[in-house]
N, C-alpha and C. Protein backbone atom coordinates (compact mmCIF):
# COMPACT_ATOMS: atom_id res chain seq x y z
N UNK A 1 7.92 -2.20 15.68
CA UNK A 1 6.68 -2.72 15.12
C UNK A 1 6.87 -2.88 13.61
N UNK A 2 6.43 -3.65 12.97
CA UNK A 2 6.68 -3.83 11.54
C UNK A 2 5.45 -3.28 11.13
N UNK A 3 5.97 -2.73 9.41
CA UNK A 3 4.99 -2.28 9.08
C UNK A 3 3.58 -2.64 8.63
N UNK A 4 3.14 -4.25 8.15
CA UNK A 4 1.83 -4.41 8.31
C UNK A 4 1.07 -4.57 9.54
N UNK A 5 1.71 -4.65 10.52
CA UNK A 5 1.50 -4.71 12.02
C UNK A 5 0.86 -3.32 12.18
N UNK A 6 1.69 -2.92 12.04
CA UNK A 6 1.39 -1.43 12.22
C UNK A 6 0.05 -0.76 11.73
N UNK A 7 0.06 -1.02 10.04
CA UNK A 7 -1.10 -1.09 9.55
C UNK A 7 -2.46 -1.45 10.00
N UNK A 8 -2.02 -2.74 10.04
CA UNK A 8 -3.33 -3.17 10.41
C UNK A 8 -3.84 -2.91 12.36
N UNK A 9 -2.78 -2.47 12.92
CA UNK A 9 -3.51 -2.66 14.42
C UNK A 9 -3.69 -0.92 14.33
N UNK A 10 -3.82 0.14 13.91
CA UNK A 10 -4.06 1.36 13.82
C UNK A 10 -5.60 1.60 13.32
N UNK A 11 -6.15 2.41 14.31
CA UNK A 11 -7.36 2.73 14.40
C UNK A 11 -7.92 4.38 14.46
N UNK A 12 -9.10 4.24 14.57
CA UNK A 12 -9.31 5.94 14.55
C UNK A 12 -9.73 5.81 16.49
N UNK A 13 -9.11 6.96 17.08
CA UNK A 13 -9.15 7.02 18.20
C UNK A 13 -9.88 8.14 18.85
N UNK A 14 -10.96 8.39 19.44
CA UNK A 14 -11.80 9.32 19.77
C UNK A 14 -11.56 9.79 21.14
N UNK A 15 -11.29 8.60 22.12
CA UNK A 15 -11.31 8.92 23.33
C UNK A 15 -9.59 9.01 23.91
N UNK A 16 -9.18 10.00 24.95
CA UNK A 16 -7.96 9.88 24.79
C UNK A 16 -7.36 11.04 26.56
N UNK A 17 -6.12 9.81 26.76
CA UNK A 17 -5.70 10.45 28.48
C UNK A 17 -5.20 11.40 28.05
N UNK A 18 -5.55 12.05 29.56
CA UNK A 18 -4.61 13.76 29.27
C UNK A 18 -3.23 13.52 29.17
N UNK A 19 -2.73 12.56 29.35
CA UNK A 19 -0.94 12.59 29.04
C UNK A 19 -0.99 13.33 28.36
N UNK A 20 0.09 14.61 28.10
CA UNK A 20 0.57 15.24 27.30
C UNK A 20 1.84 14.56 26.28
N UNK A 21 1.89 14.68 25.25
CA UNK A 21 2.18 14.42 23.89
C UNK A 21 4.23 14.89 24.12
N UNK A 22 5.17 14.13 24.66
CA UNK A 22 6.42 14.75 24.34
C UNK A 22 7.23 15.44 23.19
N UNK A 23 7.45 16.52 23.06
CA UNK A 23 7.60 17.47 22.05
C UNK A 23 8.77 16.36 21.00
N UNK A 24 9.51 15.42 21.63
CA UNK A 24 10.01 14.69 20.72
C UNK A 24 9.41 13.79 20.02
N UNK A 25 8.55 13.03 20.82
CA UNK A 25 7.24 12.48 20.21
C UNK A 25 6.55 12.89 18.57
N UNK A 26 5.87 14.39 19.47
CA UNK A 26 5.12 15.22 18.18
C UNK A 26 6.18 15.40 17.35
N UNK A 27 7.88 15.19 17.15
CA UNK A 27 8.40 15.55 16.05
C UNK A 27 9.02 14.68 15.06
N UNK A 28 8.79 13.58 16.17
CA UNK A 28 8.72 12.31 15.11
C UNK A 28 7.25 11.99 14.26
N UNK A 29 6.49 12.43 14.66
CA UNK A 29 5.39 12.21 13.82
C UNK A 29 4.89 13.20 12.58
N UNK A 30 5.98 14.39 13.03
CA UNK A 30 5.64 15.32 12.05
C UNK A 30 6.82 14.90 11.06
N UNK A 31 7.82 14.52 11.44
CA UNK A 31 8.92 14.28 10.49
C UNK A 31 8.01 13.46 9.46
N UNK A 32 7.93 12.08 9.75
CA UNK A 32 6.87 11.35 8.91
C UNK A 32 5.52 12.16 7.86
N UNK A 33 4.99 12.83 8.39
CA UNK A 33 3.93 13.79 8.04
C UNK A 33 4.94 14.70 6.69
N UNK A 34 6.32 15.32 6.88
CA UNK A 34 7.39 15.73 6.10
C UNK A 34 7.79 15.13 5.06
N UNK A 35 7.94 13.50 5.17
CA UNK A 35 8.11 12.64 4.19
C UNK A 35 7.31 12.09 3.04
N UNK A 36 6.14 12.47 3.29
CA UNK A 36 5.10 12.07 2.47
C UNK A 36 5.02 12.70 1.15
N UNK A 37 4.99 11.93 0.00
CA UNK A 37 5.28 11.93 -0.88
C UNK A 37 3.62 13.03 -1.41
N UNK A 38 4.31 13.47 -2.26
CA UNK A 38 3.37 14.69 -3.20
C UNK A 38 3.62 15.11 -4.49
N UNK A 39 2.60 15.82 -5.22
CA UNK A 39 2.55 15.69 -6.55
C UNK A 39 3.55 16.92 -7.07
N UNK A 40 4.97 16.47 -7.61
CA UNK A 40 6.05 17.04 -8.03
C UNK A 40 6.75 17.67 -6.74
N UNK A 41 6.67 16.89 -5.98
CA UNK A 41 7.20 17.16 -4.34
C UNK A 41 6.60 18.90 -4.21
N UNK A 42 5.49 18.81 -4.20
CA UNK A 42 5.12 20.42 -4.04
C UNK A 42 4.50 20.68 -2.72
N UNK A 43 4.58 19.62 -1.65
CA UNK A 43 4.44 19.38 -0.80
C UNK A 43 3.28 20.46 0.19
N UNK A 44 2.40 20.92 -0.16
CA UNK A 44 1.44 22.08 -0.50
C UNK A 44 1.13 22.00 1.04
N UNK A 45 1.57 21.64 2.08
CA UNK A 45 1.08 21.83 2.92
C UNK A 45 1.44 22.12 4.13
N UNK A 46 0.53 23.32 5.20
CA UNK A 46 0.68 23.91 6.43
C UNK A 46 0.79 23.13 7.36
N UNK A 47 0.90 23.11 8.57
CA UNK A 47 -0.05 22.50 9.76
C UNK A 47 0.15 23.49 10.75
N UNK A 48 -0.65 23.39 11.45
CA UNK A 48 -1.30 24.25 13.06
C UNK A 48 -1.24 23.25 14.39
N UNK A 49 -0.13 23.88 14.80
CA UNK A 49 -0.17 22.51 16.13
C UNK A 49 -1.67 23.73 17.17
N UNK A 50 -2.51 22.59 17.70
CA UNK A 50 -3.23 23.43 18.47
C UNK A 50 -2.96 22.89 20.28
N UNK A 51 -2.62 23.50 21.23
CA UNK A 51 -2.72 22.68 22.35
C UNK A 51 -3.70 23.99 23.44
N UNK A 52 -4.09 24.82 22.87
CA UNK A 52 -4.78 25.91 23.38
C UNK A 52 -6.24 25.98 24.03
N UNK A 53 -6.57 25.42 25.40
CA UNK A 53 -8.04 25.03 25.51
C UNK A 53 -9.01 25.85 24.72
N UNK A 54 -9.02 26.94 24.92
CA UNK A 54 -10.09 27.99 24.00
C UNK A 54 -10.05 27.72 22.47
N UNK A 55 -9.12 27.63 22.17
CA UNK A 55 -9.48 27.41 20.33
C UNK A 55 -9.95 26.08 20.30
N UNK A 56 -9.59 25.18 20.80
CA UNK A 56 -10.13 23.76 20.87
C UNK A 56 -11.43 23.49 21.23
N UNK A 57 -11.94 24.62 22.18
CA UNK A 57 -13.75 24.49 22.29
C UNK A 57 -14.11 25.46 20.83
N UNK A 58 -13.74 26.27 20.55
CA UNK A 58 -13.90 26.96 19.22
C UNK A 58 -14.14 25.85 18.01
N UNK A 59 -12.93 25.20 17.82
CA UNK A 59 -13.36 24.55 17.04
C UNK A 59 -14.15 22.99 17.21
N UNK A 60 -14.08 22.58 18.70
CA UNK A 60 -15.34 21.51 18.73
C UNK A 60 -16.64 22.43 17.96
N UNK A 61 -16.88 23.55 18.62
CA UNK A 61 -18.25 24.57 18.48
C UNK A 61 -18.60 24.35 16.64
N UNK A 62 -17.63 24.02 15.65
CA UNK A 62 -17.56 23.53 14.07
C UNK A 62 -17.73 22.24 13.96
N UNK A 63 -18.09 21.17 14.55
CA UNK A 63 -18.27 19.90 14.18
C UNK A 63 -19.84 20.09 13.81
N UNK A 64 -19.99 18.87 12.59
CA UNK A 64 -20.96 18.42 12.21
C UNK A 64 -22.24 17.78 13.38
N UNK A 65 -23.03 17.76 12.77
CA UNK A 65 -24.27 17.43 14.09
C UNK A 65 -23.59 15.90 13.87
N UNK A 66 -23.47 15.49 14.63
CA UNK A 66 -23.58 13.51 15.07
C UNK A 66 -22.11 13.31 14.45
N UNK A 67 -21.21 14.35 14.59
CA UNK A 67 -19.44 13.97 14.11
C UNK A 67 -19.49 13.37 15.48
N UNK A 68 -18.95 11.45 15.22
CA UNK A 68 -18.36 10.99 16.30
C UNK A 68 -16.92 11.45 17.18
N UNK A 69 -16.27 11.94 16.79
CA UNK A 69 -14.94 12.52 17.02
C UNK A 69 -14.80 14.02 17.45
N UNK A 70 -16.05 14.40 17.81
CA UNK A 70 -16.62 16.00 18.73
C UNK A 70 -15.50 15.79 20.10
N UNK A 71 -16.06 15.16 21.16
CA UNK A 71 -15.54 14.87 22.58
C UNK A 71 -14.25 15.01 21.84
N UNK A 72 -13.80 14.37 20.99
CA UNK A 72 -12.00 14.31 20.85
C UNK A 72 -11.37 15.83 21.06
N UNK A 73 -12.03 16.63 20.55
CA UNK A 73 -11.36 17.66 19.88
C UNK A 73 -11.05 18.30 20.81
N UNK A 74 -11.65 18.60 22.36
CA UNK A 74 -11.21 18.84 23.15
C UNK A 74 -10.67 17.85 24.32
N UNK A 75 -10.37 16.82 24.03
CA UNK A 75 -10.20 15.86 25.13
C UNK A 75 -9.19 15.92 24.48
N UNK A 76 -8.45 15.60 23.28
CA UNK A 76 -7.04 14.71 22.82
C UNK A 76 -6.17 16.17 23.61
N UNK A 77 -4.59 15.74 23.71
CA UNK A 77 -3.78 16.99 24.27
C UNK A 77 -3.32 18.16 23.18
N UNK A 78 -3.19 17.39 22.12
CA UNK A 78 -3.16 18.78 20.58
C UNK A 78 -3.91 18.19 19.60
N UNK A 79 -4.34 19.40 18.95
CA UNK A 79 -4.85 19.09 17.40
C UNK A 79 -3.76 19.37 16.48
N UNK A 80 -3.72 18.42 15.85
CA UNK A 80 -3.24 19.01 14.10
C UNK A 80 -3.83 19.73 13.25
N UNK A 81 -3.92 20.94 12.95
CA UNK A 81 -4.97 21.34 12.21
C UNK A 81 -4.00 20.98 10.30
N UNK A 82 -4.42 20.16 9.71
CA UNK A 82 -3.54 20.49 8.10
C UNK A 82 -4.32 21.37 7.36
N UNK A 83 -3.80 21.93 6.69
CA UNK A 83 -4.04 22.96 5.46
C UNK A 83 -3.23 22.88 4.53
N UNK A 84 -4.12 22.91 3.19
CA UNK A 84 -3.87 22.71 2.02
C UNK A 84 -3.28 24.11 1.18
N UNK A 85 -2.51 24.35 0.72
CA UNK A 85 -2.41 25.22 -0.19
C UNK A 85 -2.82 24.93 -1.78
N UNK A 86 -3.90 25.58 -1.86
CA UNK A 86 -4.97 25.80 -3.28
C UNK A 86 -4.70 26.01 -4.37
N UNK A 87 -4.66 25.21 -5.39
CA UNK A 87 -4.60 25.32 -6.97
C UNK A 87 -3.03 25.62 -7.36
N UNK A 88 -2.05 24.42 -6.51
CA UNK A 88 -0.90 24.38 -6.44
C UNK A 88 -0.92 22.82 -6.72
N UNK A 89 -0.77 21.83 -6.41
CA UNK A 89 -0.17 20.79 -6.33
C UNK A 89 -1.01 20.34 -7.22
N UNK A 90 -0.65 19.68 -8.09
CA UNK A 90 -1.36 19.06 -9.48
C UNK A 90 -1.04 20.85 -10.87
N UNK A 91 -0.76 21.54 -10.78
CA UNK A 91 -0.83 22.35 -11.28
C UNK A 91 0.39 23.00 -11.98
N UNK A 92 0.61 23.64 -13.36
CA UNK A 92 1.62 24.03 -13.64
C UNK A 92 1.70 25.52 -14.30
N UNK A 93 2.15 26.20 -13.78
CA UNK A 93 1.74 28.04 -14.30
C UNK A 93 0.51 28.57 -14.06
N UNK A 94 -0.10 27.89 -13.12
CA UNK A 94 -1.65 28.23 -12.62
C UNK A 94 -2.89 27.17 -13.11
N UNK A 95 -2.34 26.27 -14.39
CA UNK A 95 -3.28 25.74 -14.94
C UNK A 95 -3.27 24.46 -14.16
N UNK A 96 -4.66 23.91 -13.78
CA UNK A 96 -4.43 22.23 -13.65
C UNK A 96 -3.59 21.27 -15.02
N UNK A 97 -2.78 20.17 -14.84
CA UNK A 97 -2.66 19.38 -16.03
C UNK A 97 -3.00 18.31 -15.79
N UNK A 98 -4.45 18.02 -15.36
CA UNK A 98 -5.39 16.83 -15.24
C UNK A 98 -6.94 16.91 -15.00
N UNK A 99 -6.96 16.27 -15.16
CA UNK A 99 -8.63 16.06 -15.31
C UNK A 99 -8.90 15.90 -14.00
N UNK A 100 -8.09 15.80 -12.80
CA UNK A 100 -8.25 15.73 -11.42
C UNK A 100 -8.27 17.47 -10.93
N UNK A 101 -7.54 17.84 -11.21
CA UNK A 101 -7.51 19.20 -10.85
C UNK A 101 -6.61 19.76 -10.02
N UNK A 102 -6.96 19.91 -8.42
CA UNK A 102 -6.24 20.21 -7.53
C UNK A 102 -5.84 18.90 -6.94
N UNK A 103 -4.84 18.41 -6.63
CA UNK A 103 -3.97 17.36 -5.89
C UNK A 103 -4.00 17.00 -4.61
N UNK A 104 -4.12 18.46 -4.19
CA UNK A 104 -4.30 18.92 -2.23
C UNK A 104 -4.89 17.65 -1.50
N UNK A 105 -5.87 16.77 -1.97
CA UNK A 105 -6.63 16.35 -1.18
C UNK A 105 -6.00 15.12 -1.30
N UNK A 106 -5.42 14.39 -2.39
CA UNK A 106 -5.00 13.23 -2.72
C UNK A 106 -3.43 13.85 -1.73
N UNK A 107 -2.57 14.62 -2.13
CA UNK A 107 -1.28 14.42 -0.88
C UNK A 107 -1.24 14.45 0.39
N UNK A 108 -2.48 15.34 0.93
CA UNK A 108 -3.04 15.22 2.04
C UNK A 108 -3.31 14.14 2.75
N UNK A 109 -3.82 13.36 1.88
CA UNK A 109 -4.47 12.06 2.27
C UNK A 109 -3.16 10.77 2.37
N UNK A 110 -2.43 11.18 1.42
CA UNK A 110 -0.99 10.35 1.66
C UNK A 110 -0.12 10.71 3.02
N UNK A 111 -0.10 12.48 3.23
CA UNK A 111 0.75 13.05 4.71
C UNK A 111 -0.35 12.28 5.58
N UNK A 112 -1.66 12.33 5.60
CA UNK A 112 -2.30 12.15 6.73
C UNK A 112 -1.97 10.58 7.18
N UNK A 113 -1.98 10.03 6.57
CA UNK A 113 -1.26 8.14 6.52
C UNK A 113 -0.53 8.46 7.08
N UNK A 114 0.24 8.71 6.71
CA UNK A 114 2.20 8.95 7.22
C UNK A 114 2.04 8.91 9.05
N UNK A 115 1.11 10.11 9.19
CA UNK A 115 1.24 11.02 10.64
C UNK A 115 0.70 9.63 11.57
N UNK A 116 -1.16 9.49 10.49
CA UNK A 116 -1.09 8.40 11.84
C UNK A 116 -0.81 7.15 11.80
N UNK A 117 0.14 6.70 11.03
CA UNK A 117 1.07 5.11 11.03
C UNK A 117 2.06 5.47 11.77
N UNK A 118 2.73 6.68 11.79
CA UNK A 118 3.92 6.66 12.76
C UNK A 118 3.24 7.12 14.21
N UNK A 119 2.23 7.57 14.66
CA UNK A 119 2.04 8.07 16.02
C UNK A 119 1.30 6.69 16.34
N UNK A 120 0.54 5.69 15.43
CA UNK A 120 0.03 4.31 16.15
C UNK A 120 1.61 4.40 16.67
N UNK A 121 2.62 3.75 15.70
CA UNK A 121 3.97 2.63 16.06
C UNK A 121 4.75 3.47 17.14
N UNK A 122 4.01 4.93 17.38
CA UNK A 122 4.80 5.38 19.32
C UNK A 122 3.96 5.33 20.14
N UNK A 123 2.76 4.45 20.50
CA UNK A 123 1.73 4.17 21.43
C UNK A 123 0.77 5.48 21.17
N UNK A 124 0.40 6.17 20.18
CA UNK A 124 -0.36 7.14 20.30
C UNK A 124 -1.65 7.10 19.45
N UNK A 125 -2.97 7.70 19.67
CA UNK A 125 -3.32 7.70 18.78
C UNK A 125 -4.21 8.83 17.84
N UNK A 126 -4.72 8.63 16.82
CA UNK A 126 -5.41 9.56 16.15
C UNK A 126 -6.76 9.36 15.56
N UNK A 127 -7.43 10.30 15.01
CA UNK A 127 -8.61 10.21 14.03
C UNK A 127 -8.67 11.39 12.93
N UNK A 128 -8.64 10.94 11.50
CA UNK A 128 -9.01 12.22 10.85
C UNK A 128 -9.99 13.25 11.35
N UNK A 129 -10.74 13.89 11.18
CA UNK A 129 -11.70 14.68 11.55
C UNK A 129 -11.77 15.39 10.28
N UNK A 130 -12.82 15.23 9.25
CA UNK A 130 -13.04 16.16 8.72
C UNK A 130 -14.56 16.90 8.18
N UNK A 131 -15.38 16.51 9.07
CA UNK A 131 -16.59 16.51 8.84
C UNK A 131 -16.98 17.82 10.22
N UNK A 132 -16.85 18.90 9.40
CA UNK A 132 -16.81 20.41 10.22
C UNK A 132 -17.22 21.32 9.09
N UNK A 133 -17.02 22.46 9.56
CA UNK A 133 -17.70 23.33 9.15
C UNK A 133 -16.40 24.52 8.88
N UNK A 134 -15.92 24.51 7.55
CA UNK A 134 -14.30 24.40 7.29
C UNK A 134 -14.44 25.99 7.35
N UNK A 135 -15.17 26.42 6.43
CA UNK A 135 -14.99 28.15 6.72
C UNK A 135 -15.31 28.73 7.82
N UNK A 136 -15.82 27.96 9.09
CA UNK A 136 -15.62 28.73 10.39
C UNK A 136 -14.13 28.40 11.10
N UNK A 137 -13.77 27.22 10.59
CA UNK A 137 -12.39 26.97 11.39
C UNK A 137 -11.23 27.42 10.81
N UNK A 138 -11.33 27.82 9.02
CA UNK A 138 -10.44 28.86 8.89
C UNK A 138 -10.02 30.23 9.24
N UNK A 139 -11.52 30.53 9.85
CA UNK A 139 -11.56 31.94 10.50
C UNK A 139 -10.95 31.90 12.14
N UNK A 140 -11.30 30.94 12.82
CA UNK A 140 -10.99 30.58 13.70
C UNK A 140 -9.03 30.48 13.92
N UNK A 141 -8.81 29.79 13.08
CA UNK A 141 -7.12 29.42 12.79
C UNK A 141 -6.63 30.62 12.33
N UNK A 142 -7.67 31.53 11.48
CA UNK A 142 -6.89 32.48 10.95
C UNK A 142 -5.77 32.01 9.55
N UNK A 143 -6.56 30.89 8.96
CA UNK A 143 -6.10 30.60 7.55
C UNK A 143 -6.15 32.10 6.83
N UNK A 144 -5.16 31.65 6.22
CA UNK A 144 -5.14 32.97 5.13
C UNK A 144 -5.70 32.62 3.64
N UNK A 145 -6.05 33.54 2.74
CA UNK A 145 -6.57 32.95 1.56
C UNK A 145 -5.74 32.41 0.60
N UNK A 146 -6.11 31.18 0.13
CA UNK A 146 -5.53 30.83 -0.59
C UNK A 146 -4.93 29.45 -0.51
N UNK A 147 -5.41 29.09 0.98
CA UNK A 147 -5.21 28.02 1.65
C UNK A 147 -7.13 27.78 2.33
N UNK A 148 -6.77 26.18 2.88
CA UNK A 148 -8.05 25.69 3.76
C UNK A 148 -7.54 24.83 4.13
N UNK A 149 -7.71 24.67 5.49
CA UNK A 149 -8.29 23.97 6.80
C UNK A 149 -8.77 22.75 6.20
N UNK A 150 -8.25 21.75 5.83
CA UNK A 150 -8.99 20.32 4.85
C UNK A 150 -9.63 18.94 6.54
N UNK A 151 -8.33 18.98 7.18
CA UNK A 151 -8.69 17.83 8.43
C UNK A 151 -7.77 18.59 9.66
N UNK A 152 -8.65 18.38 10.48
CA UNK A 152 -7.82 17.91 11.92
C UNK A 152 -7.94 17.27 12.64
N UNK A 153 -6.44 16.40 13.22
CA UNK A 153 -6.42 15.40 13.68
C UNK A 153 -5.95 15.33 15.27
N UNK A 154 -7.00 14.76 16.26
CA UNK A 154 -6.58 14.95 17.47
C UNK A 154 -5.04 14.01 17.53
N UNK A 155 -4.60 14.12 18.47
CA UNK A 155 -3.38 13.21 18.76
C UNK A 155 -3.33 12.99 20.55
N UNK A 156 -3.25 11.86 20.58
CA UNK A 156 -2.73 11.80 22.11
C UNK A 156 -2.81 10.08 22.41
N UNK A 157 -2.28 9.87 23.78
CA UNK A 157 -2.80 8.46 24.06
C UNK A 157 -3.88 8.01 23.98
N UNK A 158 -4.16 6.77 23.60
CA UNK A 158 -5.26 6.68 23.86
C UNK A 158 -6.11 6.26 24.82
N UNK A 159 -7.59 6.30 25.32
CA UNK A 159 -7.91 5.81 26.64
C UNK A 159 -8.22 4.13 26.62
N UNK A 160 -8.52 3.93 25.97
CA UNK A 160 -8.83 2.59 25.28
C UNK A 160 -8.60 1.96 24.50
N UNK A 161 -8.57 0.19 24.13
CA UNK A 161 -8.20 -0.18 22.92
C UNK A 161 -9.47 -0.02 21.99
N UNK A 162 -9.31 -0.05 20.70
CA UNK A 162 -10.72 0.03 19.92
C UNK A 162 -10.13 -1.34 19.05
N UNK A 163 -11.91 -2.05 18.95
CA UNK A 163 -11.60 -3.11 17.73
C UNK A 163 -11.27 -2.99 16.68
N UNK A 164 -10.52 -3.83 15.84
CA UNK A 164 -10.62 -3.85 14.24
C UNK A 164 -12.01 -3.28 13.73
N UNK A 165 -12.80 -2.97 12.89
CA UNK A 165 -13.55 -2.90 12.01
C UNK A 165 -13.46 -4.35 10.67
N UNK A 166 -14.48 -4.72 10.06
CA UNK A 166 -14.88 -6.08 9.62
C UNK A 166 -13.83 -5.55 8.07
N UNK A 167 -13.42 -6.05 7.29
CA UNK A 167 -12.55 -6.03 6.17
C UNK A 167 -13.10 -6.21 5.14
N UNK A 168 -13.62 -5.95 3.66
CA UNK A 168 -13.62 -6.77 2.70
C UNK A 168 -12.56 -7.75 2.28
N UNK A 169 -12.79 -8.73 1.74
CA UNK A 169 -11.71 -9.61 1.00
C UNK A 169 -11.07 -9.18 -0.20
N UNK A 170 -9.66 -9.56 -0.04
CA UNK A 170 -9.21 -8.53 -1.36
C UNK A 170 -9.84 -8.97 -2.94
N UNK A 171 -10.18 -10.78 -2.81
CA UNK A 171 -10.77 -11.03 -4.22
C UNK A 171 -12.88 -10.10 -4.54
N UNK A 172 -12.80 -9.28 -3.21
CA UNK A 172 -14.25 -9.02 -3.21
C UNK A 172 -14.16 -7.63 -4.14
N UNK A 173 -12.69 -6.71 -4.44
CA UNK A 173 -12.62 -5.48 -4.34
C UNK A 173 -11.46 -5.27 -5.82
N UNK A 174 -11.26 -6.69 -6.24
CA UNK A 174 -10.09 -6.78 -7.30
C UNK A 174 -10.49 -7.20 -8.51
N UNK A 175 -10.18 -6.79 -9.95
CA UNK A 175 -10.83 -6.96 -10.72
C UNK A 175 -9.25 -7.48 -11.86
N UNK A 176 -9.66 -8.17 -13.10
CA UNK A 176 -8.25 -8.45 -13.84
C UNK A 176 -9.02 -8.30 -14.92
N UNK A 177 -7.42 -6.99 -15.26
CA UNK A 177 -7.46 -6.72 -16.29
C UNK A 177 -8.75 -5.56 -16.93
N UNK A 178 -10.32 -5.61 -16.25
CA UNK A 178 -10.88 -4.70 -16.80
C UNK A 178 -12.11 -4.87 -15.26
N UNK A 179 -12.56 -3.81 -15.37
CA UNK A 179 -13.76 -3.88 -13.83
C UNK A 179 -14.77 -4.85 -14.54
N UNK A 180 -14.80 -5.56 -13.78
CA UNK A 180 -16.14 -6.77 -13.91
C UNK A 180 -17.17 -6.59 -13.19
N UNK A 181 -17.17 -5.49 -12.60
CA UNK A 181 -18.57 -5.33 -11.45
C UNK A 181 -18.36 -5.64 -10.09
N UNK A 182 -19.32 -5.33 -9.13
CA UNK A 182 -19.16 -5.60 -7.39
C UNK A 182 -19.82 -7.13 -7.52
N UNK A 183 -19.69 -7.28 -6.09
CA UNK A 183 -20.15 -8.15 -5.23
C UNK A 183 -21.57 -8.04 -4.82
N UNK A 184 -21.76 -6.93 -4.41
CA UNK A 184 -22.81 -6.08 -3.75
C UNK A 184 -24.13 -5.94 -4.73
C-alpha cells in the first residue's frame, strides 16, 4: 500500500471480528509504534498489551458517558493501553525548556500515527480512545507514579468498512507568510 493511500483510506474503527490479532502482526505494529520519532529521542513511553476479558470490562466501566468507542473496548481482541512517562520528554535536569512544557502528549500523538498507519496497511484496524476517566484506568493497569494512562487503542479486524469523513481544503486551513484569519 503506498503511503498516501494508506493515509488517507485509515479510519477510526469501533466495531471489530473476534479474529484474534497474530502475535507477528501485533509486532509489526509495535515496531512502527518504536520508530516514532520523539523529543531528543526520549521516547517516554510504556504500553500495556491488554487481551484479558475482565480488565477490558474494567476499563469499558471508565469511558465517558456517550464515548462512541465504549462497545470497542471490549469487542476489539487487545487493547493498547500507552502511557506517558511525566515531566521527561521536553525536559532537561527536571526543568521544562519550553513554553510547551511536557512533550508526552505531542510524541504520543506522533507513536499513536505510527501504530495506526501501520495496522490500517495489515488489514487491521484502530481508534484512539481517549475520552475516559484516566485515574481509574491507571489504578486499574496499575500505572505506577510518575507515569499516565494518556490513550487506548483497541486493535483488531475490522467488522466493517467505515466512510471517509468530509475534508477541509488545504487553501481553507493555509495561510502565507502570516495568519490571515478562517474561513468560518
Amino acid at each position: 500500500m503506498e503511503l498516501m493511500e494508506t493515509i488517507k483510506g485509515r479510519r477510526s474503527i469501533r466495531r471489530y471480528q473476534s479474529k484474534e490479532v497474530p502475535e507477528e502482526v501485533l509486532n509489526k505494529v509495535l515496531e512502527a509504534f518504536q520508530w516514532a520519532p520523539s523529543w531528543n529521542n526520549s521516547q517516554c513511553w510504556e504500553l500495556i498489551i491488554i487481551k484479558d476479558a475482565a480488565i477490558k470490562e474494567a476499563l469499558q466501566a471508565t469511558m465517558g458517558k456517550g464515548n462512541p468507542a465504549k462497545k470497542s473496548i471490549t469487542e476489539a481482541p487487545l487493547l493498547i493501553a500507552i502511557c506517558a512517562k511525566l515531566k521527561y520528554s521536553g525536559y532537561d535536569k527536571g526543568e521544562a525548556v519550553t513554553q510547551i512544557g511536557d512533550w508526552a502528549m505531542y510524541d504520543l500523538g506522533l507513536a499513536n500515527q505510527n501504530l495506526c498507519l501501520m495496522a490500517h496497511s495489515l488489514g487491521l484496524g484502530t481508534v484512539v480512545v481517549a475520552f475516559f476517566d484516566h485515574n481509574r484506568v491507571n489504578e486499574i493497569l496499575e500505572v505506577p507514579s510518575g507515569y499516565k494512562a494518556l490513550t487506548i487503542i483497541p486493535l483488531g479486524y475490522p467488522a466493517a468498512d467505515v466512510k471517509a469523513p468530509d475534508r477541509r481544503k488545504i487553501g481553507d486551513f493555509t495561510h502565507e507568510n502570516k495568519f490571515r484569519g478562517t474561513t468560518d
